[in-house]
Protein backbone atom coordinates (compact mmCIF):
# COMPACT_ATOMS: atom_id res chain seq x y z
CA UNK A 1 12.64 21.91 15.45
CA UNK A 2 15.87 20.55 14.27
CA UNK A 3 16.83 22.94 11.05
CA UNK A 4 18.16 19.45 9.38
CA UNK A 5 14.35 18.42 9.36
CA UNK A 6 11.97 19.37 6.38
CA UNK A 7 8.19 18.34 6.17
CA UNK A 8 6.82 15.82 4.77
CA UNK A 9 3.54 14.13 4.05
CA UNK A 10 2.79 10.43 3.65
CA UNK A 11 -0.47 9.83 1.91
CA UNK A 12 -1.90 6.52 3.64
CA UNK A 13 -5.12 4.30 2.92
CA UNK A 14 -7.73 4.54 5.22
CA UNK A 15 -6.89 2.36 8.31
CA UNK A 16 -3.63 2.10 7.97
CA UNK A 17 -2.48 5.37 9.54
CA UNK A 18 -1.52 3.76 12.98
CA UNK A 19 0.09 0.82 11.29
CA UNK A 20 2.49 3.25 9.39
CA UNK A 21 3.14 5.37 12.55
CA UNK A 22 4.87 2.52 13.36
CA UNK A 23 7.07 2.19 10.44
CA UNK A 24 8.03 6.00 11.37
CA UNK A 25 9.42 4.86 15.06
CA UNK A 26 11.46 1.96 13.41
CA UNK A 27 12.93 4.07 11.58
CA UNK A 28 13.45 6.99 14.51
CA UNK A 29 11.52 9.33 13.30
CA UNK A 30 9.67 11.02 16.35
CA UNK A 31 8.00 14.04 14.85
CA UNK A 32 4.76 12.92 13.21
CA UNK A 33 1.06 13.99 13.29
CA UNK A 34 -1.42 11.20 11.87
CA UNK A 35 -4.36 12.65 9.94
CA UNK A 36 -6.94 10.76 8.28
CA UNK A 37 -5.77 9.14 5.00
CA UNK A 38 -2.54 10.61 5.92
CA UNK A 39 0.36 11.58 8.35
CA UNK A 40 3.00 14.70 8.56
CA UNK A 41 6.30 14.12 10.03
CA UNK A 42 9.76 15.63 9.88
CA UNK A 43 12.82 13.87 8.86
CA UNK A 44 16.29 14.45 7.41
CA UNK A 45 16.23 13.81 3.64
CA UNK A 46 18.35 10.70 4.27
CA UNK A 47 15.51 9.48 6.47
CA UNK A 48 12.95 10.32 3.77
CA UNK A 49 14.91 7.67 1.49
CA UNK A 50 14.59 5.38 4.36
CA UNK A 51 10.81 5.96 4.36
CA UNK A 52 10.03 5.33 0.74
CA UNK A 53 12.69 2.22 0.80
CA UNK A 54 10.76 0.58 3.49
CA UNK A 55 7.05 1.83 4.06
CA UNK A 56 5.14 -0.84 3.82
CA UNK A 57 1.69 1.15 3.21
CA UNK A 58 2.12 4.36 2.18
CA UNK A 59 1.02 5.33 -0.96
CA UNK A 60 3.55 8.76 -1.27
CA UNK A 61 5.74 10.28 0.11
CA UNK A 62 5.41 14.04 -0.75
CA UNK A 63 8.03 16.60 0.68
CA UNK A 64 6.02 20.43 1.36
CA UNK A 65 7.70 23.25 -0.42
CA UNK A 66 5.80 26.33 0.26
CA UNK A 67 2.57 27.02 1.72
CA UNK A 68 -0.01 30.23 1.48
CA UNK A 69 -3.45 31.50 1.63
CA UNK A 70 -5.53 32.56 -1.66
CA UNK A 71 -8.26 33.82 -3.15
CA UNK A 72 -7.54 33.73 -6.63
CA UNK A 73 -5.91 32.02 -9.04
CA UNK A 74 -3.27 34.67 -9.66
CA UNK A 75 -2.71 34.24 -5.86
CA UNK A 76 -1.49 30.89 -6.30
CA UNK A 77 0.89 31.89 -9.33
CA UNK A 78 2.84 34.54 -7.15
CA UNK A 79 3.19 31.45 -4.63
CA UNK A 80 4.32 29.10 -6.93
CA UNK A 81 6.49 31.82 -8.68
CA UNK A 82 8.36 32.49 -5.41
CA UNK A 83 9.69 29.30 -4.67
CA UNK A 84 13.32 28.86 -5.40
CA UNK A 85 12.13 25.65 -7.48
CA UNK A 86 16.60 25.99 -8.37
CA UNK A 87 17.09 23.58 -5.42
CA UNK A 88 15.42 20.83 -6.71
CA UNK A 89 15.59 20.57 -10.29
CA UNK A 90 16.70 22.20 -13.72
CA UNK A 91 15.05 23.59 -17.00
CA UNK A 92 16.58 20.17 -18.22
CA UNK A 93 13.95 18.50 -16.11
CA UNK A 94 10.51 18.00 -17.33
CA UNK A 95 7.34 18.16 -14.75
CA UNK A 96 4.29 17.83 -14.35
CA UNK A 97 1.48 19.55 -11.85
CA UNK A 98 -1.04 17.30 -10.17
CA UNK A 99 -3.71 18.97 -8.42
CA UNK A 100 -6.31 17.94 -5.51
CA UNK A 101 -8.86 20.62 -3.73
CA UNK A 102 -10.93 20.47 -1.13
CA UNK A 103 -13.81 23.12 -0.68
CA UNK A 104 -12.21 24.93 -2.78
CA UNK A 105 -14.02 28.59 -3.72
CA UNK A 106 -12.47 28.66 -7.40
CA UNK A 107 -14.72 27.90 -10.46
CA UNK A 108 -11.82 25.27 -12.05
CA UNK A 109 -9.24 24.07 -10.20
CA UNK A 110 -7.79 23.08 -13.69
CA UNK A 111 -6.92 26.45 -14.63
CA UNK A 112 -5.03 26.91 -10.94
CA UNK A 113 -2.94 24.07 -12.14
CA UNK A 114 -2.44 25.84 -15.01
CA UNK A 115 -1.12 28.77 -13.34
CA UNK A 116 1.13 26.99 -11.38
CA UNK A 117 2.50 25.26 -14.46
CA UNK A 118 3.22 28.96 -15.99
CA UNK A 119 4.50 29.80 -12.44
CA UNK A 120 7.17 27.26 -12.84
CA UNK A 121 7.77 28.11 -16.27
CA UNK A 122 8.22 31.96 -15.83
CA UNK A 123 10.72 31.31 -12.56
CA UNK A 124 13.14 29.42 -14.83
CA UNK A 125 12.96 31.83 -17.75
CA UNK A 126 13.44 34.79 -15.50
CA UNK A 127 16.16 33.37 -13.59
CA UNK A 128 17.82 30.52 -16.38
CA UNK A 129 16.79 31.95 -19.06
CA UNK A 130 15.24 28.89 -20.71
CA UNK A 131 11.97 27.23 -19.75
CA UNK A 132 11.95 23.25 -18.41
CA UNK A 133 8.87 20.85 -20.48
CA UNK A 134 5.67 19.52 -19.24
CA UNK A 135 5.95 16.24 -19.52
CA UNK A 136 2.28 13.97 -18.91
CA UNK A 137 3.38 10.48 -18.35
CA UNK A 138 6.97 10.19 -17.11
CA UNK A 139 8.17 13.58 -15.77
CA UNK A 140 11.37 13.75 -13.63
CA UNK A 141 9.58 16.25 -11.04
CA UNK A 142 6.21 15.82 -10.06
CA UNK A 143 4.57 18.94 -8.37
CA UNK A 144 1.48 18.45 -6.26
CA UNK A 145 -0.68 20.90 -5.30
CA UNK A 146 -3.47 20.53 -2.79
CA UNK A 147 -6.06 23.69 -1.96
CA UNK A 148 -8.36 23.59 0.83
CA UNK A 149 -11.11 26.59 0.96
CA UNK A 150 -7.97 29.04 2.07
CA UNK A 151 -5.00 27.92 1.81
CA UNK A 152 -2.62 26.78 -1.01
CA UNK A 153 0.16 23.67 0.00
CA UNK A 154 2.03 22.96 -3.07
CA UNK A 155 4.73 19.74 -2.61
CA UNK A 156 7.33 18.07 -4.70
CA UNK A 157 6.64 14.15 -4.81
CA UNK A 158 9.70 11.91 -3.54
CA UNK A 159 8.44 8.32 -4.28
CA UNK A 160 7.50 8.97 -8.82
CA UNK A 161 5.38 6.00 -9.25
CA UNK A 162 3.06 5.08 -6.36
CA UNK A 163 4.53 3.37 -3.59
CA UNK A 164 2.60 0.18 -3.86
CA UNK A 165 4.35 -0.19 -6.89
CA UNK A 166 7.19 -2.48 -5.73
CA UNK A 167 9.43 -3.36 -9.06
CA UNK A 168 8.43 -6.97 -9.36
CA UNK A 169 4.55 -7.57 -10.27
CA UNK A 170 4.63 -8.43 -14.10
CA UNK A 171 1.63 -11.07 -14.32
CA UNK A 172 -1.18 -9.80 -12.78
CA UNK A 173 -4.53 -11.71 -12.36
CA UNK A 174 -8.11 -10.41 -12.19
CA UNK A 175 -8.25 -7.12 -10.57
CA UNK A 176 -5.51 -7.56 -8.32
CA UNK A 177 -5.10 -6.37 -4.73
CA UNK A 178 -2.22 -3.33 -4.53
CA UNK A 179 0.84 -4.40 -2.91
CA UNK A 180 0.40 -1.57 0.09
CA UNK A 181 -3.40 -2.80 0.69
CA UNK A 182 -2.22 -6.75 1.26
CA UNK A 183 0.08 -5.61 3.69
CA UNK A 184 -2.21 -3.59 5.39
CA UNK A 185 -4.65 -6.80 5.56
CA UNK A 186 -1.54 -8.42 7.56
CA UNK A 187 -0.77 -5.64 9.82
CA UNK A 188 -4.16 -5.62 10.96
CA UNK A 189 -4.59 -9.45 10.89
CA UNK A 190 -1.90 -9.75 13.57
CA UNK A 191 0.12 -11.61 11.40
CA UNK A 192 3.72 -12.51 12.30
CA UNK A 193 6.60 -14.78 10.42
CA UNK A 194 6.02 -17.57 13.20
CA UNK A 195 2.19 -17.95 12.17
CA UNK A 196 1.38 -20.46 9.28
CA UNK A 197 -0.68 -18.24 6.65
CA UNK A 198 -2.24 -19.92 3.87
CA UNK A 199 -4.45 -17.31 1.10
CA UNK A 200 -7.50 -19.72 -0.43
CA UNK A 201 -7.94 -17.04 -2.97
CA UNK A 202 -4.59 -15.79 -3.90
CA UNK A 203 -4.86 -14.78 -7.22
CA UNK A 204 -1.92 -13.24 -8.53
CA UNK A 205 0.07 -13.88 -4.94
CA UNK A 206 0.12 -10.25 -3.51
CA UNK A 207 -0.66 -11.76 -0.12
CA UNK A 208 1.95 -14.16 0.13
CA UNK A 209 4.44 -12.97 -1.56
CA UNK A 210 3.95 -9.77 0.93
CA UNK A 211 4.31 -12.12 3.67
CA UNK A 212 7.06 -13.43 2.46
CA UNK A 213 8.69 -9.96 2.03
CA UNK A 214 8.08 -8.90 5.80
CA UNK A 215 9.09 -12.59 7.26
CA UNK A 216 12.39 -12.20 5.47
CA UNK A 217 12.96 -8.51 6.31
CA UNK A 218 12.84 -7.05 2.21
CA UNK A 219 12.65 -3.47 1.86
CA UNK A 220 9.03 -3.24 -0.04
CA UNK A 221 11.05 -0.37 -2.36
CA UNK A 222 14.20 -2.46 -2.88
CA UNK A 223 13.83 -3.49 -6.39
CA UNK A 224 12.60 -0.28 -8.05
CA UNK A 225 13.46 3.63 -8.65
CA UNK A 226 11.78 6.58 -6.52
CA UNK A 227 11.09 10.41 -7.73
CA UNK A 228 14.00 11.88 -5.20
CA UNK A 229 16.59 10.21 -6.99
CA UNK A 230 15.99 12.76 -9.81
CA UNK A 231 15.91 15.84 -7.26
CA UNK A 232 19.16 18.24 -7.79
CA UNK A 233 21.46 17.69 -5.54
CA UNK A 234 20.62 14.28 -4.61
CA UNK A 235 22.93 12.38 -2.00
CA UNK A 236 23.52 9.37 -4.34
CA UNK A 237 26.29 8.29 -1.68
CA UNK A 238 24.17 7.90 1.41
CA UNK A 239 21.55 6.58 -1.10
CA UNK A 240 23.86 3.82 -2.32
CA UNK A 241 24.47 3.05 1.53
CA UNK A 242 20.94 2.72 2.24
CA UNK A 243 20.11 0.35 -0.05
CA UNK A 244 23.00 -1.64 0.98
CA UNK A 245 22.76 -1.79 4.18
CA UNK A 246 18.91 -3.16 3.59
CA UNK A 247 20.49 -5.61 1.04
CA UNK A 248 22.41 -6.98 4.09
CA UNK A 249 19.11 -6.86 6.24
CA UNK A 250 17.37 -10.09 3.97
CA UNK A 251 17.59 -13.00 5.33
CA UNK A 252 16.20 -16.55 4.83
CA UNK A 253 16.91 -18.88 7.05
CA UNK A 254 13.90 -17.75 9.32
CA UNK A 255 11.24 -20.31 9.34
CA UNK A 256 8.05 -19.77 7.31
CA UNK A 257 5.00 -21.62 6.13
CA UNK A 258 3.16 -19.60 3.72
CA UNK A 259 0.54 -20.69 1.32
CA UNK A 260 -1.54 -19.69 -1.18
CA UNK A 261 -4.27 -21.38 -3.32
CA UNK A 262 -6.47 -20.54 -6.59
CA UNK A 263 -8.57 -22.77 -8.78
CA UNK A 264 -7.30 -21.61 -11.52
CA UNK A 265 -4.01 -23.39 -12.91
CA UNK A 266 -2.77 -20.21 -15.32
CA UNK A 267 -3.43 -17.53 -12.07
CA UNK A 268 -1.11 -20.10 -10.12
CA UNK A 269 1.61 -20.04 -12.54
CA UNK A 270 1.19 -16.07 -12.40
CA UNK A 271 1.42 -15.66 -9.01
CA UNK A 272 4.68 -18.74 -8.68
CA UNK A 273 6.28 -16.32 -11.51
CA UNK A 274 5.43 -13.14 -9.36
CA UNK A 275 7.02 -15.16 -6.58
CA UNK A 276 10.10 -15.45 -8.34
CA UNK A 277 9.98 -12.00 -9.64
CA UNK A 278 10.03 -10.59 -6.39
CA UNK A 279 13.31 -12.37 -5.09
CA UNK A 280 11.79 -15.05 -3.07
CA UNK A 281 12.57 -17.74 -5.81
CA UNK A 282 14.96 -19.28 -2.63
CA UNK A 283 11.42 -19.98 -0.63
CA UNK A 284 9.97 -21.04 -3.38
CA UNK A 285 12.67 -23.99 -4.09
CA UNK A 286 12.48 -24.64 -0.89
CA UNK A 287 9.11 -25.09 -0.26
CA UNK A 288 8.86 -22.55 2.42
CA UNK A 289 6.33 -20.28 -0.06
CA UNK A 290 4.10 -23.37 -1.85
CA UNK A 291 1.40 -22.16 -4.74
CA UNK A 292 -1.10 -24.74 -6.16
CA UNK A 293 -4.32 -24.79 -7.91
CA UNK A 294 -7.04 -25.87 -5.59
CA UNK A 295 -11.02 -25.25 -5.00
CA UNK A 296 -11.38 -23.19 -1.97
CA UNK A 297 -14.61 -25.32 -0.72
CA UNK A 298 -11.55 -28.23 -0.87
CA UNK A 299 -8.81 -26.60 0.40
CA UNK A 300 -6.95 -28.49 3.06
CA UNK A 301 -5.00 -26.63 6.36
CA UNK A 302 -1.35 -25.82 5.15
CA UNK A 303 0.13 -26.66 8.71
CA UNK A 304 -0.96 -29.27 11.40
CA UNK A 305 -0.62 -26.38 13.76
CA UNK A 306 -3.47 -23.69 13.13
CA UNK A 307 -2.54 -20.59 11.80
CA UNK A 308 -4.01 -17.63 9.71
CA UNK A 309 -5.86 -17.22 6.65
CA UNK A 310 -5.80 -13.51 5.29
CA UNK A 311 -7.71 -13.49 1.85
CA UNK A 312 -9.74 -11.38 -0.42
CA UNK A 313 -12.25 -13.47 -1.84
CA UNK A 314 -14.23 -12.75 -5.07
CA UNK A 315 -16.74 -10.16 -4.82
CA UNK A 316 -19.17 -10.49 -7.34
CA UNK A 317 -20.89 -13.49 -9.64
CA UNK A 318 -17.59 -15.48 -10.72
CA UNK A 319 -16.51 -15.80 -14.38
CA UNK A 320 -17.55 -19.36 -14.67
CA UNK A 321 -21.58 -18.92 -15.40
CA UNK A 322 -22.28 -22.80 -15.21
CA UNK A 323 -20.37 -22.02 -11.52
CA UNK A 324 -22.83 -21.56 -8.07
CA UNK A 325 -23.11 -17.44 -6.93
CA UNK A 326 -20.16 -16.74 -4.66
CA UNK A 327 -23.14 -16.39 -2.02
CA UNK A 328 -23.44 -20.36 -2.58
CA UNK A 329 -19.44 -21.00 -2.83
CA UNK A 330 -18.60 -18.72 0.13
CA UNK A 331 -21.13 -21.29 2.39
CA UNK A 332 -19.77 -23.80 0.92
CA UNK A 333 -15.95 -22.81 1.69
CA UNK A 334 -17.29 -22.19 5.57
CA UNK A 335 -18.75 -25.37 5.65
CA UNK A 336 -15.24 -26.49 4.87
CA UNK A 337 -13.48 -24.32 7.05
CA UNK A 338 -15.45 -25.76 9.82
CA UNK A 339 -14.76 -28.89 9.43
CA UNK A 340 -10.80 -28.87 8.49
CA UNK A 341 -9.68 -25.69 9.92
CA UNK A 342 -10.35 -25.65 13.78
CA UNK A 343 -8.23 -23.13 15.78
CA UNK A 344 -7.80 -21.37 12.78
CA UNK A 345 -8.23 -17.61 12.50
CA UNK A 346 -9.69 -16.37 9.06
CA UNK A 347 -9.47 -13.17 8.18
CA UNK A 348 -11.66 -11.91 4.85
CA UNK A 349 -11.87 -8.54 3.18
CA UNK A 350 -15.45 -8.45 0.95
CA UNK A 351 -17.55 -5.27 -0.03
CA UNK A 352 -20.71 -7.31 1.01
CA UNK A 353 -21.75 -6.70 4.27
CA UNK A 354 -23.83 -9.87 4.31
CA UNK A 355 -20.78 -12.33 3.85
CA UNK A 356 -20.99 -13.80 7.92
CA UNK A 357 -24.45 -13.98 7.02
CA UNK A 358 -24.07 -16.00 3.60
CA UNK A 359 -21.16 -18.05 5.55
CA UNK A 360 -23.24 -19.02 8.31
CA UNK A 361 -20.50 -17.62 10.59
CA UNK A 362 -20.24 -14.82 13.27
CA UNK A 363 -17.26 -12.40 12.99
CA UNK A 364 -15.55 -11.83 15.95
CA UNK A 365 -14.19 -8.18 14.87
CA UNK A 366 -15.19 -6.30 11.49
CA UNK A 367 -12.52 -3.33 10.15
CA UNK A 368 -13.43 -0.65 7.56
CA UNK A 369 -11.20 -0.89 4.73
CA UNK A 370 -10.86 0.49 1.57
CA UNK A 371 -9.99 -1.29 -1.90
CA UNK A 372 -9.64 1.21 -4.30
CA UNK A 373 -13.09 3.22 -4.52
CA UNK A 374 -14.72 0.33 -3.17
CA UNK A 375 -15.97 0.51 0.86
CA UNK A 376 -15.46 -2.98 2.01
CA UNK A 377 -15.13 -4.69 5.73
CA UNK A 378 -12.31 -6.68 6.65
CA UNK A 379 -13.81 -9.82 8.77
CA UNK A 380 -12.42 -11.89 11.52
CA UNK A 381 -13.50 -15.46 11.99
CA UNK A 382 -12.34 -17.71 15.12
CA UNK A 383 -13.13 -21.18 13.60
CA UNK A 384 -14.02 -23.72 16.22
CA UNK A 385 -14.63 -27.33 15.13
CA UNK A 386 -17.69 -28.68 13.92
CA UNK A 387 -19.57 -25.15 14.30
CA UNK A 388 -18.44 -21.50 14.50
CA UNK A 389 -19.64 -21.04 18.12
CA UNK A 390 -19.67 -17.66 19.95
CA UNK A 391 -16.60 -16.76 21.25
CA UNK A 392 -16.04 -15.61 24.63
CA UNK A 393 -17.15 -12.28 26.62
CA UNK A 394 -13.65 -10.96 26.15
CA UNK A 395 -13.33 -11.96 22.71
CA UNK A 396 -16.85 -10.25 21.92
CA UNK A 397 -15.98 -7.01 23.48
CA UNK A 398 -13.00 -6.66 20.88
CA UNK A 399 -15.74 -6.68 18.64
CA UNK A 400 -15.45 -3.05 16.82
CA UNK A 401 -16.56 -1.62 13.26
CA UNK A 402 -13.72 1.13 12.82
């Protein structure tokens, strides 16, 4: 393997693994391994910056420093304590350990991050003479450590805050969807710039403005600060470059027709503001990215030629108790779809299994996905006018649960 090439480990929600193998060719990074939840691949550290500036669904980036088998804790302090931690940061640097363990045979894992903490600690007093700070809540280094039932991996984290995180989300609405899970929804939607894509439920605009972040080529990362620009000896040169050169990569004169729709007048106004926040304001002047408050069961198509919906409808009773059960409002909204919306593709993401069955619909394809803690299936509907009839052999043979 190329010397130049260190490893590192994206983590990745659940499904999305292929979709961000596919980030890693863009950017020509050849070397990977895809692991569930996850993926290891080699780069350059200029190509790690690339990764963090543009994944679209990785959660973290983390960079593997050493690596070792145990048995005890004191194991995992002579590992930590023999890392040349000089190459990355100073005792002017505070950190912070975050551990994870799987099947792991010690009685608290919190005293192994302990260790590792003193580890760190005793390296820099030994060799610096003076000890760097824990710091809980914004440290300049974050150490990771992950134990499986042998080995110890320990990592230093190049994104800081999550990578879902993008810089611009100020107003948020009712439990909103991360940034890294709506674009997951398009990437497995299908969804390209050229396809009209209107969100019913859009809440605080994640969707859309996503959307609108792909169709105009944004770097996800481009308005906020990562953990690697902290590291010693960071390239602040080629970083500066980077950035630039994905500056010059926007552009807006593509054509777009993306829409998104709440009942709610206030979580409108949140999402135009997020809009605007996230350096799309041009699109929205333009018309090109359109918010408005609307009843889903009265939503009207966005385009005269049929396009996509991708949406994450509510999952439980809704706020409003004088308001039907979302069973009720979700039939209702079919009923709707069916009779406005033919040659439409609709795409929902719901923890209850039994939405087709409360919509009166038959999905076409079903997808495992994960929001958060919560299990939940990401439908396809082919709407057909007048009725949602059966698709077509070929069509049902795509049929998977994933």
């Amino acid at each position: 393997m190329n010397t130049l090439l260190k490893p590192f480990y994206a983590v990745v929600p659940l499904s999305l693994e292929e979709l961000f193998a596919e980030e890693l060719k863009k950017l020509g990074i050849e070397k990977f391994r895809l692991e569930k939840g996850g993926c290891w691949f080699g780069a350059e550290m200029s190509q790690m910056m690339q990764v963090n500036l543009w994944t679209r669904y990785a959660s973290r980036i983390l960079l593997k420093v050493t690596e070792g088998p145990y048995r005890t804790e004191e194991d995992i302090y002579k590992l930590a304590k023999s890392f040349r931690w000089e190459q990355y940061f100073t005792p002017e640097n505070t950190f912070k350990i975050e551990l994870s363990s799987r099947r792991s045979p010690l009685k608290s894992v919190a005293f192994a991050a302990l260790r590792v903490k003193d580890a760190v600690c005793d390296y820099f007093r030994e060799t610096d003479g003076q000890r760097p700070d824990v710091e809980k809540h914004d440290p300049d280094i974050r150490i990771y450590v992950h134990l499986t039932d042998k080995n110890c991996i320990i990592y230093l984290d190049t994104s800081g805050e999550s990578l879902f995180k993008r810089g611009w989300r100020e107003a948020k609405g009712e439990a909103p969807l991360k940034e890294n899970l709506a674009a997951g929804l398009l990437g497995l939607a299908g969804w390209t710039p050229d396809t009209p894509l209107q969100d019913p439920f859009c809440g605080s605009g994640t969707i859309i403005i996503e959307a609108a972040t792909i169709a105009c080529n944004m770097a996800p990362g481009l308005n906020r600060r990562f953990g690697f620009e902290r590291f010693r000896g960071f390239d602040s040169t080629a970083w500066q470059r980077i950035k630039k050169e994905a500056r010059m990569a926007v552009n807006f004169d593509v054509p777009v027709n993306l829409a998104g729709s709440d009942i709610s007048t206030l979580i409108v106004d949140r999402a135009q503001k997020n809009a605007v926040l996230a350096g799309i304001s041009q699109w929205v002047n333009e018309g090109k990215v359109r918010f408005t408050a609307c009843d889903a069961r009265e939503v009207q198509p966005s385009s005269e030629t049929p396009g996509l919906i991708v949406t994450n409808p509510p999952y439980g009773e809704q706020s409003n108790p004088k308001s039907a059960s979302v069973a009720s409002m979700m039939k209702n909204m079919a009923d709707n779809l069916k009779r406005n919306f033919a040659g439409w593709t609709v795409w929902m993401l719901t923890s209850d299994r039994e939405l087709p069955r409360q919509m009166r619909l038959k999905e076409s394809k079903k997808i495992v996905f994960f929001n958060g803690p919560l299990e939940c299936r990401f439908f396809r509907f082919a709407m057909t006018a007048g009725s949602n009839r059966k698709e077509d052999v070929s069509q049902k043979e795509a049929s998977s649960d994933l």
